[in-house]
PDB file of N, CA and C in Angstrom:
ATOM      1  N   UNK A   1      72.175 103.901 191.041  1.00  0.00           N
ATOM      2  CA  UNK A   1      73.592 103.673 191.174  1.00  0.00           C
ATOM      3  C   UNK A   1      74.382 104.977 191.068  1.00  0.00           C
ATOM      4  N   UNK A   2      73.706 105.961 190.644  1.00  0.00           N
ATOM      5  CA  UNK A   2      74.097 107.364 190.438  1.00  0.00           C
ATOM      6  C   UNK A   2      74.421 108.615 191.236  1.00  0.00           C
ATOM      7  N   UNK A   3      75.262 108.921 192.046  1.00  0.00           N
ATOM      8  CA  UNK A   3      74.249 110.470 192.472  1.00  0.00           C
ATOM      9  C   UNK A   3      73.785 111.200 191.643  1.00  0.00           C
ATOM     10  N   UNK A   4      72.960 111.932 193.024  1.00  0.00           N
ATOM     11  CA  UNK A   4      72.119 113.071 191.908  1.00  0.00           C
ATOM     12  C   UNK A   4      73.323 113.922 191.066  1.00  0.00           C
ATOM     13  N   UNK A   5      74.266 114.031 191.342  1.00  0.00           N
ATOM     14  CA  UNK A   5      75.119 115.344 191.003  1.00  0.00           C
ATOM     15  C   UNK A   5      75.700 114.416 189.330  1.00  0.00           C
ATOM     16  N   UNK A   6      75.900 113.528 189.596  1.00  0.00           N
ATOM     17  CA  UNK A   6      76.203 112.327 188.458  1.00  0.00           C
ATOM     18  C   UNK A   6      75.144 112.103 187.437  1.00  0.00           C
ATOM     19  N   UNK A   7      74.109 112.028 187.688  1.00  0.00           N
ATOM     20  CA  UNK A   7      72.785 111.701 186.957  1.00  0.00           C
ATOM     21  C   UNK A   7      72.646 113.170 186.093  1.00  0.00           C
ATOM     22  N   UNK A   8      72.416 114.600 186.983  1.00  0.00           N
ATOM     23  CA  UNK A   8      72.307 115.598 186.398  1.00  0.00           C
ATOM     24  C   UNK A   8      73.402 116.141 185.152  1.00  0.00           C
ATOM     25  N   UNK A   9      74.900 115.713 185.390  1.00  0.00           N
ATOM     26  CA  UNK A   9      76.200 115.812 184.525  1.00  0.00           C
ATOM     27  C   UNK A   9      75.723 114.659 183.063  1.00  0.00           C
ATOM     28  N   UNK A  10      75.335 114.034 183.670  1.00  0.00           N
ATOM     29  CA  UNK A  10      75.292 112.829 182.684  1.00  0.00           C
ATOM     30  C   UNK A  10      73.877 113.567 181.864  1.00  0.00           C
ATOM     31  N   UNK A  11      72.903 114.038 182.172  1.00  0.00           N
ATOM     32  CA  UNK A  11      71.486 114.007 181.738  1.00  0.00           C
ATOM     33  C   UNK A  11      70.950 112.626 181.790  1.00  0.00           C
ATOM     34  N   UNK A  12      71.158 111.496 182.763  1.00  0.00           N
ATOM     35  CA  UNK A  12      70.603 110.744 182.918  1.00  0.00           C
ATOM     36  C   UNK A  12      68.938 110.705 183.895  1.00  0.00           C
ATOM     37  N   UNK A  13      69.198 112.060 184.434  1.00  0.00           N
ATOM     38  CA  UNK A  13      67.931 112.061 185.000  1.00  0.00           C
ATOM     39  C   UNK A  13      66.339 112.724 183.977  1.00  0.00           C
ATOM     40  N   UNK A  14      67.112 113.057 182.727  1.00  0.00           N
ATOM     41  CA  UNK A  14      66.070 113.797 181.789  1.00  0.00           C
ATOM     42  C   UNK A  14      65.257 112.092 181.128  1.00  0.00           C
ATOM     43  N   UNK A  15      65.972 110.786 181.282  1.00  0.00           N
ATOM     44  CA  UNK A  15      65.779 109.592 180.897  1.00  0.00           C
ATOM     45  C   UNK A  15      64.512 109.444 181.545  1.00  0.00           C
ATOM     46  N   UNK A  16      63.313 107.878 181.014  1.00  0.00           N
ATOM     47  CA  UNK A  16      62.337 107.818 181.523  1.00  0.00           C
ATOM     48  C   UNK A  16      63.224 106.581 182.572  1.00  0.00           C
ATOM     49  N   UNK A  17      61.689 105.976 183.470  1.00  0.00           N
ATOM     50  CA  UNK A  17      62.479 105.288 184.409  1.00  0.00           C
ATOM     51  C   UNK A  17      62.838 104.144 183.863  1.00  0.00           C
ATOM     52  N   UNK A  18      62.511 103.403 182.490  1.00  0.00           N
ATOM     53  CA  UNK A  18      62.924 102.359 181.505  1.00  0.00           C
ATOM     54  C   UNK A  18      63.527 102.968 181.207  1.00  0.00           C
ATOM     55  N   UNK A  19      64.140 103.685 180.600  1.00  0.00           N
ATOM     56  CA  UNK A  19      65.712 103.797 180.079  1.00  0.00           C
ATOM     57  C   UNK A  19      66.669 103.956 180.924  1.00  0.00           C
ATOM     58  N   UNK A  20      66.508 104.413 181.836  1.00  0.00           N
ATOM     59  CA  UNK A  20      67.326 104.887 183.256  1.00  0.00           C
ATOM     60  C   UNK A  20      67.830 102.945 183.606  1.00  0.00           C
ATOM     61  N   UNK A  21      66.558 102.172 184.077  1.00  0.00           N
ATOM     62  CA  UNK A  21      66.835 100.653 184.047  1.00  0.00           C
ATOM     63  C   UNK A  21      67.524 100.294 182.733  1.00  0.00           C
ATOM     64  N   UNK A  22      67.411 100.331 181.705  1.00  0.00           N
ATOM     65  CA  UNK A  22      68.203 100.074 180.592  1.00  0.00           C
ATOM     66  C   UNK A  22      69.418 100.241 180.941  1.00  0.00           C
ATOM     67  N   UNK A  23      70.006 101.649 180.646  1.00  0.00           N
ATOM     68  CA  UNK A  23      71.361 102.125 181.217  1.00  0.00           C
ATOM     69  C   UNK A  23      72.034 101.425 181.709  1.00  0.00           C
ATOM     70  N   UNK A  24      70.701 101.325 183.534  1.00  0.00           N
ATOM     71  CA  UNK A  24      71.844 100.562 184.469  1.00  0.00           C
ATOM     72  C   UNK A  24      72.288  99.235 184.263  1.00  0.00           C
ATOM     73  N   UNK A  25      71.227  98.168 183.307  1.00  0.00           N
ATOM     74  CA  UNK A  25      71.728  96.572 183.150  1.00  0.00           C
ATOM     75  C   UNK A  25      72.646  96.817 181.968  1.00  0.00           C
ATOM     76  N   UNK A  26      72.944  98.062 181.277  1.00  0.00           N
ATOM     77  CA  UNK A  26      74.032  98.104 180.321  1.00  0.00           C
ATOM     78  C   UNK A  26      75.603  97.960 181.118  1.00  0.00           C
ATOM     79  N   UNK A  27      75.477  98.791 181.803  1.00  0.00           N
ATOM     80  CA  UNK A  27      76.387  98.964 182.815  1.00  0.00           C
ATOM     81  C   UNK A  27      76.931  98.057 183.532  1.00  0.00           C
ATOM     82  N   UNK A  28      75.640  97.094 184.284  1.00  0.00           N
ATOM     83  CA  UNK A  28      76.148  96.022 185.137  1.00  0.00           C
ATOM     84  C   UNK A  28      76.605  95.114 184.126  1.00  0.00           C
ATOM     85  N   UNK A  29      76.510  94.602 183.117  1.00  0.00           N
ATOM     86  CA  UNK A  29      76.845  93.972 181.333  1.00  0.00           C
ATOM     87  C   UNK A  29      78.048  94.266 181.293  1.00  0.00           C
ATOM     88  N   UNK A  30      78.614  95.555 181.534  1.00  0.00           N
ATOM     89  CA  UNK A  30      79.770  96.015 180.412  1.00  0.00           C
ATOM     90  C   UNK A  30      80.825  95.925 182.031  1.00  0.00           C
ATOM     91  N   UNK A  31      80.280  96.293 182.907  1.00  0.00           N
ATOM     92  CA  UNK A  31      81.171  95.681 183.851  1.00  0.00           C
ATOM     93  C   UNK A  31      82.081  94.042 184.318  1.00  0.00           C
ATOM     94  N   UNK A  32      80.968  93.439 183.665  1.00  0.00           N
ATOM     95  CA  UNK A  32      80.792  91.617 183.969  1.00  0.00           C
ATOM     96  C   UNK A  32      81.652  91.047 183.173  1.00  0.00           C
ATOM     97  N   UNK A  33      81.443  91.917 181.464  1.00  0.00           N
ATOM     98  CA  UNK A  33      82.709  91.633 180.947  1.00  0.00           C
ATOM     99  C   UNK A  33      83.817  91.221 181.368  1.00  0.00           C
ATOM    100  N   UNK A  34      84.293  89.813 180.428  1.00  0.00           N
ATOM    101  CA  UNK A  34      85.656  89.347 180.505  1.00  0.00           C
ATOM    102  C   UNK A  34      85.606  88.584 182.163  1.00  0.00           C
ATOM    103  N   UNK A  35      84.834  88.734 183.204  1.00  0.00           N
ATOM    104  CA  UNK A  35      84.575  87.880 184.408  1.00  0.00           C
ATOM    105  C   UNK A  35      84.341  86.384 183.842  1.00  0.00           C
ATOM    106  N   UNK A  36      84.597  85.818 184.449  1.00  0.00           N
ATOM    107  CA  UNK A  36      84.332  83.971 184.169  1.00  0.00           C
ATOM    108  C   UNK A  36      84.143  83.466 185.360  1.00  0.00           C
ATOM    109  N   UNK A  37      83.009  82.267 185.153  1.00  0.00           N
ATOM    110  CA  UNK A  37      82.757  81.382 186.572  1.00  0.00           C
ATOM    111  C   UNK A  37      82.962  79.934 186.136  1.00  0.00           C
ATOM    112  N   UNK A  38      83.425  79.445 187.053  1.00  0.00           N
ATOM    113  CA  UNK A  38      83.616  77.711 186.417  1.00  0.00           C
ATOM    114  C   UNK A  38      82.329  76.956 187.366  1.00  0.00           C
ATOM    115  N   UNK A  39      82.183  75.941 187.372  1.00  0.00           N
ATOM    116  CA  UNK A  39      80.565  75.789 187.593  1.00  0.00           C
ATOM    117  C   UNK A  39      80.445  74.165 186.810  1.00  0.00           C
ATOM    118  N   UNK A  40      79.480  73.493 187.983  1.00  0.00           N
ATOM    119  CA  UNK A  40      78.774  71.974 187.039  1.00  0.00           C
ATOM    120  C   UNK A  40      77.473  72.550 186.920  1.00  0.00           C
ATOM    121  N   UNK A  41      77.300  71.890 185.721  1.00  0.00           N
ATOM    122  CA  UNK A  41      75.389  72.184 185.266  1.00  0.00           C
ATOM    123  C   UNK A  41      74.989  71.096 186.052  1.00  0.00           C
ATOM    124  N   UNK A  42      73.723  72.093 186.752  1.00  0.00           N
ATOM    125  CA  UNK A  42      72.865  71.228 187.730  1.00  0.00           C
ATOM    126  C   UNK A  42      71.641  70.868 187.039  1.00  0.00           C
ATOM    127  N   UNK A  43      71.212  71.509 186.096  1.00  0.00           N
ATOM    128  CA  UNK A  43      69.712  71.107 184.901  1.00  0.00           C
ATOM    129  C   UNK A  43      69.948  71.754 183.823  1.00  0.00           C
ATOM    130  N   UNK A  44      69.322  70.387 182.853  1.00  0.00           N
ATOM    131  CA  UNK A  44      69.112  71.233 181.398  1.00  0.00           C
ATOM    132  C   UNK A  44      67.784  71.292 181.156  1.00  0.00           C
ATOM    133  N   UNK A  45      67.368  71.887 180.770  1.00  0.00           N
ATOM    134  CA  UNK A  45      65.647  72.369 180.510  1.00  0.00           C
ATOM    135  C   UNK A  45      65.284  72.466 179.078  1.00  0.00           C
ATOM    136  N   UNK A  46      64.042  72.254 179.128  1.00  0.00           N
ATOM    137  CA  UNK A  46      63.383  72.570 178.103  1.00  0.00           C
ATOM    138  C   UNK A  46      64.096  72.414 176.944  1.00  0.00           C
ATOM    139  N   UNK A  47      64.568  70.997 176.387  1.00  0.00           N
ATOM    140  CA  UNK A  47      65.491  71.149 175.072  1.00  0.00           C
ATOM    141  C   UNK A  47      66.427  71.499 175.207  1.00  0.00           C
ATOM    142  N   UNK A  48      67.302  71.907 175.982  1.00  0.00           N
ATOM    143  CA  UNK A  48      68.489  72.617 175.975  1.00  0.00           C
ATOM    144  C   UNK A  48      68.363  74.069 175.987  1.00  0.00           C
ATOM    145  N   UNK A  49      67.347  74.716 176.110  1.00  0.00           N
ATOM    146  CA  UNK A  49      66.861  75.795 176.207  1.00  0.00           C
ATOM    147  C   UNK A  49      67.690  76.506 177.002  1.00  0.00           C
ATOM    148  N   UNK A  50      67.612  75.867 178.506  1.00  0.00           N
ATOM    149  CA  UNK A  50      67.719  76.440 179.832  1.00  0.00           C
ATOM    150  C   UNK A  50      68.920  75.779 180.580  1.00  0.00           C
ATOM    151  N   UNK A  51      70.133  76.364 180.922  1.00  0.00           N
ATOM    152  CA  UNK A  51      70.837  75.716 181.265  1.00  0.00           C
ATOM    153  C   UNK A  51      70.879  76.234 183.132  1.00  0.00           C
ATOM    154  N   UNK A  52      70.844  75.189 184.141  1.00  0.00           N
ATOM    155  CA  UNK A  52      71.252  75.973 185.226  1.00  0.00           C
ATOM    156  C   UNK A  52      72.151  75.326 186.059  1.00  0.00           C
ATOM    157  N   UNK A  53      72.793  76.475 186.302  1.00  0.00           N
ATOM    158  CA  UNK A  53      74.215  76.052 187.097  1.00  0.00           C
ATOM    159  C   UNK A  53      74.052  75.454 189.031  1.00  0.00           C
ATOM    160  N   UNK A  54      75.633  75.131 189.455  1.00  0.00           N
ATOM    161  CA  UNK A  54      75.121  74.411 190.350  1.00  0.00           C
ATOM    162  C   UNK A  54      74.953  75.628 191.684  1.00  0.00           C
ATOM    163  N   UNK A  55      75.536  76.885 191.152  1.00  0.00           N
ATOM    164  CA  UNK A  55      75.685  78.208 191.990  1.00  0.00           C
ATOM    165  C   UNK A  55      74.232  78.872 191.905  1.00  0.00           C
ATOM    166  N   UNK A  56      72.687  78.175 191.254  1.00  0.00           N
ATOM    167  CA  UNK A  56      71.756  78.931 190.926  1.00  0.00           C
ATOM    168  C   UNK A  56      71.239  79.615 189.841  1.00  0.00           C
ATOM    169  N   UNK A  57      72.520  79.953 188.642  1.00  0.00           N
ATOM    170  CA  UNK A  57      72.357  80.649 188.296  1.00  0.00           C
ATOM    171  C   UNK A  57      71.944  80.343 186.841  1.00  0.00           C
ATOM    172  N   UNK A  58      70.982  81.119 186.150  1.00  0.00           N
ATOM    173  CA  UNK A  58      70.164  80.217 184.863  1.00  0.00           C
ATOM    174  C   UNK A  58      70.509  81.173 183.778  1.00  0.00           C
ATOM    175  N   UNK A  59      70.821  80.992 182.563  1.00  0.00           N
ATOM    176  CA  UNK A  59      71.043  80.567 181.432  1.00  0.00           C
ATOM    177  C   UNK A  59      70.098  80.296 180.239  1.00  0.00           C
ATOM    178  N   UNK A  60      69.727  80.942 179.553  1.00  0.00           N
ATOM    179  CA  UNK A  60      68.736  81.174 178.372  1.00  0.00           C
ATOM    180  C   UNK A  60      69.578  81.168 177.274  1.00  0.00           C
ATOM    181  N   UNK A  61      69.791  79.412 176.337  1.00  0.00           N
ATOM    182  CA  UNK A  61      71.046  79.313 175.242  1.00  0.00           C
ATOM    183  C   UNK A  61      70.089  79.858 174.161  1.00  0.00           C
ATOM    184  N   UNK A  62      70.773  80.656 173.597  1.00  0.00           N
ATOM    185  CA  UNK A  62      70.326  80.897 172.347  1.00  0.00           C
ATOM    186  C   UNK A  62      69.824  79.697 171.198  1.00  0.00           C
ATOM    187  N   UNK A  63      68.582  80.004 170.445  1.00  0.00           N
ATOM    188  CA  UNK A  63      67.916  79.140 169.894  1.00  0.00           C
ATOM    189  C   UNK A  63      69.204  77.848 168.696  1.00  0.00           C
ATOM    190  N   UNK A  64      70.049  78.729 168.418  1.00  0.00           N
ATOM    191  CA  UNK A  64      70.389  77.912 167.249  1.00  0.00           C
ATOM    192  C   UNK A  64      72.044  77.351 167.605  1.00  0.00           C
ATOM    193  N   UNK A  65      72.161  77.160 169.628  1.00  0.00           N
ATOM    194  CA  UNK A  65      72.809  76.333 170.208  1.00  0.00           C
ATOM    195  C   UNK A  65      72.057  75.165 171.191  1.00  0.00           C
ATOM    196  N   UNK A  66      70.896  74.997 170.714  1.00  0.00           N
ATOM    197  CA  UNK A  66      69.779  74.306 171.786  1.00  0.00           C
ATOM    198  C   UNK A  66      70.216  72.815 172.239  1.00  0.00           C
ATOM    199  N   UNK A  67      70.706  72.246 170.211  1.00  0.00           N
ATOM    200  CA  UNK A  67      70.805  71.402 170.017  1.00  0.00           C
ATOM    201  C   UNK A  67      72.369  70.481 170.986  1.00  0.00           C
ATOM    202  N   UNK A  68      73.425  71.565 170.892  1.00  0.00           N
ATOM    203  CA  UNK A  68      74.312  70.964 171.618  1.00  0.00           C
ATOM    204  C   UNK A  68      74.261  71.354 173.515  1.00  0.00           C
ATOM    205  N   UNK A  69      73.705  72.223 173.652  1.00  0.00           N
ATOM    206  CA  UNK A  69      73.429  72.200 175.118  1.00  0.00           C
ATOM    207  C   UNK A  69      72.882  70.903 175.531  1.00  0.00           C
ATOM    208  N   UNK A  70      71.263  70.864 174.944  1.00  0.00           N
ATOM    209  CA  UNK A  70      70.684  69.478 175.536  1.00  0.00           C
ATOM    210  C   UNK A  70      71.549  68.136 174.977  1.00  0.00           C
ATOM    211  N   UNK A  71      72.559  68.219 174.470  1.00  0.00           N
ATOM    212  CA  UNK A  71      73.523  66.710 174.407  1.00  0.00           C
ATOM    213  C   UNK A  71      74.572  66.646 175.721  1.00  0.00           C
ATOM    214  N   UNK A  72      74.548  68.261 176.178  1.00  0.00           N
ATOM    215  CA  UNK A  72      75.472  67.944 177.835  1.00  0.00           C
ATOM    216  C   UNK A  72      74.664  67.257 178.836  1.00  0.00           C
ATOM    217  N   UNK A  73      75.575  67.091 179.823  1.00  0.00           N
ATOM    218  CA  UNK A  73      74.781  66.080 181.043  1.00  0.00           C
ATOM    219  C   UNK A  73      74.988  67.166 182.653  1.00  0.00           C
ATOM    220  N   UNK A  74      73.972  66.970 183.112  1.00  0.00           N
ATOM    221  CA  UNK A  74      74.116  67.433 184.256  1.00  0.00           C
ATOM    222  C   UNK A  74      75.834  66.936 185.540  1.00  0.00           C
ATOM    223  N   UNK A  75      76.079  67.651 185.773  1.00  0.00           N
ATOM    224  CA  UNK A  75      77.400  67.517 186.425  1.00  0.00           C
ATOM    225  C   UNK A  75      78.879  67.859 185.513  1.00  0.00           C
ATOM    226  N   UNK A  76      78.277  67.836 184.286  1.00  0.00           N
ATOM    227  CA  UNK A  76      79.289  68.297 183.461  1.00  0.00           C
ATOM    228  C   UNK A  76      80.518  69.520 183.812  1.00  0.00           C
ATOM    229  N   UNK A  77      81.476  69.705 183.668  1.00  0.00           N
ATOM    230  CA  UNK A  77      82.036  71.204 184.292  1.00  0.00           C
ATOM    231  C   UNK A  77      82.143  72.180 183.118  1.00  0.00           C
ATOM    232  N   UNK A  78      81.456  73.046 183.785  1.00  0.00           N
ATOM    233  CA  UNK A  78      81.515  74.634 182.345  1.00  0.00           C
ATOM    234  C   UNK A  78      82.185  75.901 183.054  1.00  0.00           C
ATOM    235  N   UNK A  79      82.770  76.469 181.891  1.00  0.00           N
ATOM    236  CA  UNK A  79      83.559  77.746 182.443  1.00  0.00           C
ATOM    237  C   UNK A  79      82.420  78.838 181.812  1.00  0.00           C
ATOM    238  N   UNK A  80      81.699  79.669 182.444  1.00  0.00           N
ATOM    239  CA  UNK A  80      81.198  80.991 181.555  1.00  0.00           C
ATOM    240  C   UNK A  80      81.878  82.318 181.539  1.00  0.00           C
ATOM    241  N   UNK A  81      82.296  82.499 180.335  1.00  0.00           N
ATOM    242  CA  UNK A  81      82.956  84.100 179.943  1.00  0.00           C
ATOM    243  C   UNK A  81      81.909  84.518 178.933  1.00  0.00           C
ATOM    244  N   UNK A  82      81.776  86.006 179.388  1.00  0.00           N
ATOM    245  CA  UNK A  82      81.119  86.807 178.708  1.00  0.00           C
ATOM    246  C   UNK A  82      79.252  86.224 178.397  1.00  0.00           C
ATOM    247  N   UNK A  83      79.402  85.865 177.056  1.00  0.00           N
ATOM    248  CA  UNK A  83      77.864  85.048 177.404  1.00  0.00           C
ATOM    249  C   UNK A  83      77.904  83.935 175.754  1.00  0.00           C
ATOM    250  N   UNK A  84      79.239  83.687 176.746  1.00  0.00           N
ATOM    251  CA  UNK A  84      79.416  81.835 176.261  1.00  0.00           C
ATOM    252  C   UNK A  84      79.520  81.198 177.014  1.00  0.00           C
ATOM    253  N   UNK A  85      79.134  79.300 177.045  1.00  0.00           N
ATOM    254  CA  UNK A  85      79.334  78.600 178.000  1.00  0.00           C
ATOM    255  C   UNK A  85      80.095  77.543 177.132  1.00  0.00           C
ATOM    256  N   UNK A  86      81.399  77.135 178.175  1.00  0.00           N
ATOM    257  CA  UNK A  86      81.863  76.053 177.168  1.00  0.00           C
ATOM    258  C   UNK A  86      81.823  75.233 178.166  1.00  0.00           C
ATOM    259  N   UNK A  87      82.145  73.786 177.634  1.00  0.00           N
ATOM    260  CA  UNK A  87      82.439  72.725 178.297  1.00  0.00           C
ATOM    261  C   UNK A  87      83.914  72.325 178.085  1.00  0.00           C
ATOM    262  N   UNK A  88      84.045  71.909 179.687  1.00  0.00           N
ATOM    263  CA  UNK A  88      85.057  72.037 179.626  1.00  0.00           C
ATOM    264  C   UNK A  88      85.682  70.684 179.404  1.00  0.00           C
ATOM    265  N   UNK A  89      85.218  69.591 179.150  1.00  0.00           N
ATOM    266  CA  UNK A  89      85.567  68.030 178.521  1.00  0.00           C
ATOM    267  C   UNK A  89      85.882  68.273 177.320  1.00  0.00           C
ATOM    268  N   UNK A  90      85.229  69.403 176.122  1.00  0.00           N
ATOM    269  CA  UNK A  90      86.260  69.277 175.072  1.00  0.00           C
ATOM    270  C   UNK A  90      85.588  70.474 173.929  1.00  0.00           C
ATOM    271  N   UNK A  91      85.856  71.600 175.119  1.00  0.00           N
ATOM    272  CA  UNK A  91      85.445  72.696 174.555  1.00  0.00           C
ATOM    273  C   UNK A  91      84.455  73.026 173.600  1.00  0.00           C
ATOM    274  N   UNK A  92      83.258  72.434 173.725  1.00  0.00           N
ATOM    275  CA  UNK A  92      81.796  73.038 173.246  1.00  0.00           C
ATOM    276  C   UNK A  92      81.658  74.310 173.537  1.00  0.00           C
ATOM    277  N   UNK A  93      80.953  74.940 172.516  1.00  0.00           N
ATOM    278  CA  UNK A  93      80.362  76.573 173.087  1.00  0.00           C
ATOM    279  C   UNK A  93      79.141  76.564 172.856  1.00  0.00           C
ATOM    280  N   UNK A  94      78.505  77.220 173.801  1.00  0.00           N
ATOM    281  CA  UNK A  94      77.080  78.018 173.350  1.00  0.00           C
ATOM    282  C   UNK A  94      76.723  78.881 173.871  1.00  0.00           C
ATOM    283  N   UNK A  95      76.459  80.111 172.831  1.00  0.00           N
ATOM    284  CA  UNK A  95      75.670  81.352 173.202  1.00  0.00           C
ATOM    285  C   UNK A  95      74.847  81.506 174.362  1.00  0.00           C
ATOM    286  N   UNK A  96      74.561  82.137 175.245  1.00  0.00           N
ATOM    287  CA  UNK A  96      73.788  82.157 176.220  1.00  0.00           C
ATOM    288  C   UNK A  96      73.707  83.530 176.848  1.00  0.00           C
ATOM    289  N   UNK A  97      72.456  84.022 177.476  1.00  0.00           N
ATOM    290  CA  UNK A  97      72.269  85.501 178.612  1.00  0.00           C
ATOM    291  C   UNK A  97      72.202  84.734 179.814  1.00  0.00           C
ATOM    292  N   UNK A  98      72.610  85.044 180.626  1.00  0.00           N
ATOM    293  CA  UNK A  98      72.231  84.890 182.038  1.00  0.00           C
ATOM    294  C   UNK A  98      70.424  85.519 182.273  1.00  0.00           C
ATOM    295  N   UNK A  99      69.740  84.679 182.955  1.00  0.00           N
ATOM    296  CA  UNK A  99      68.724  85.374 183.289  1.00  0.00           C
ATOM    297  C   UNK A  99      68.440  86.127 184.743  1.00  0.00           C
ATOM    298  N   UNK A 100      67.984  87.027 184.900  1.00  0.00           N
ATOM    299  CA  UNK A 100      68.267  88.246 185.903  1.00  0.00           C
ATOM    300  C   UNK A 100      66.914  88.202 186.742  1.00  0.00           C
TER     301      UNK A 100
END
């Protein structure tokens, strides 16, 4: 995502090629910030584990929101900011990463 002339200013090119990838999903992260998608859940998985939306996109809830994910229903409508998902029937939250 760098030029070379950018990478060399930065000393990002002295990085191995895992940290260099690190960096960049820091980056694409800190960019995404504060973005929100509104969205129906199309599956819940594994316990509430796995939430996936109806745009594709999947969702790994953190262990100690499992319990109220798997009580939502598919078609439900959720807004995601940052890496919470609420519902939007009466504002539930749960922790969640997007998976990449």
């Amino acid at each position: 995502m760098m030029t070379s002339d950018e990478m060399a200013v930065t000393g990002a090119n002295l990085l191995t090629t895992s940290q260099q990838l690190e960096l960049a999903a820091w980056g694409m992260k800190m960019f995404t910030l504060g973005q929100y998608r509104v969205s129906e859940i199309e599956e819940i998985k594994y316990g509430g584990r796995l939430i996936v939306l109806e745009d594709g996109s999947r969702w790994e809830v953190n262990e100690l929101d499992t319990t109220t994910a798997e009580s939502w229903s598919v078609l439900d409508k959720v807004v995601v900011i940052d890496d919470s998902i609420w519902r939007l029937d009466d504002l539930e939250r749960v922790e969640a990463e997007q998976e990449l």
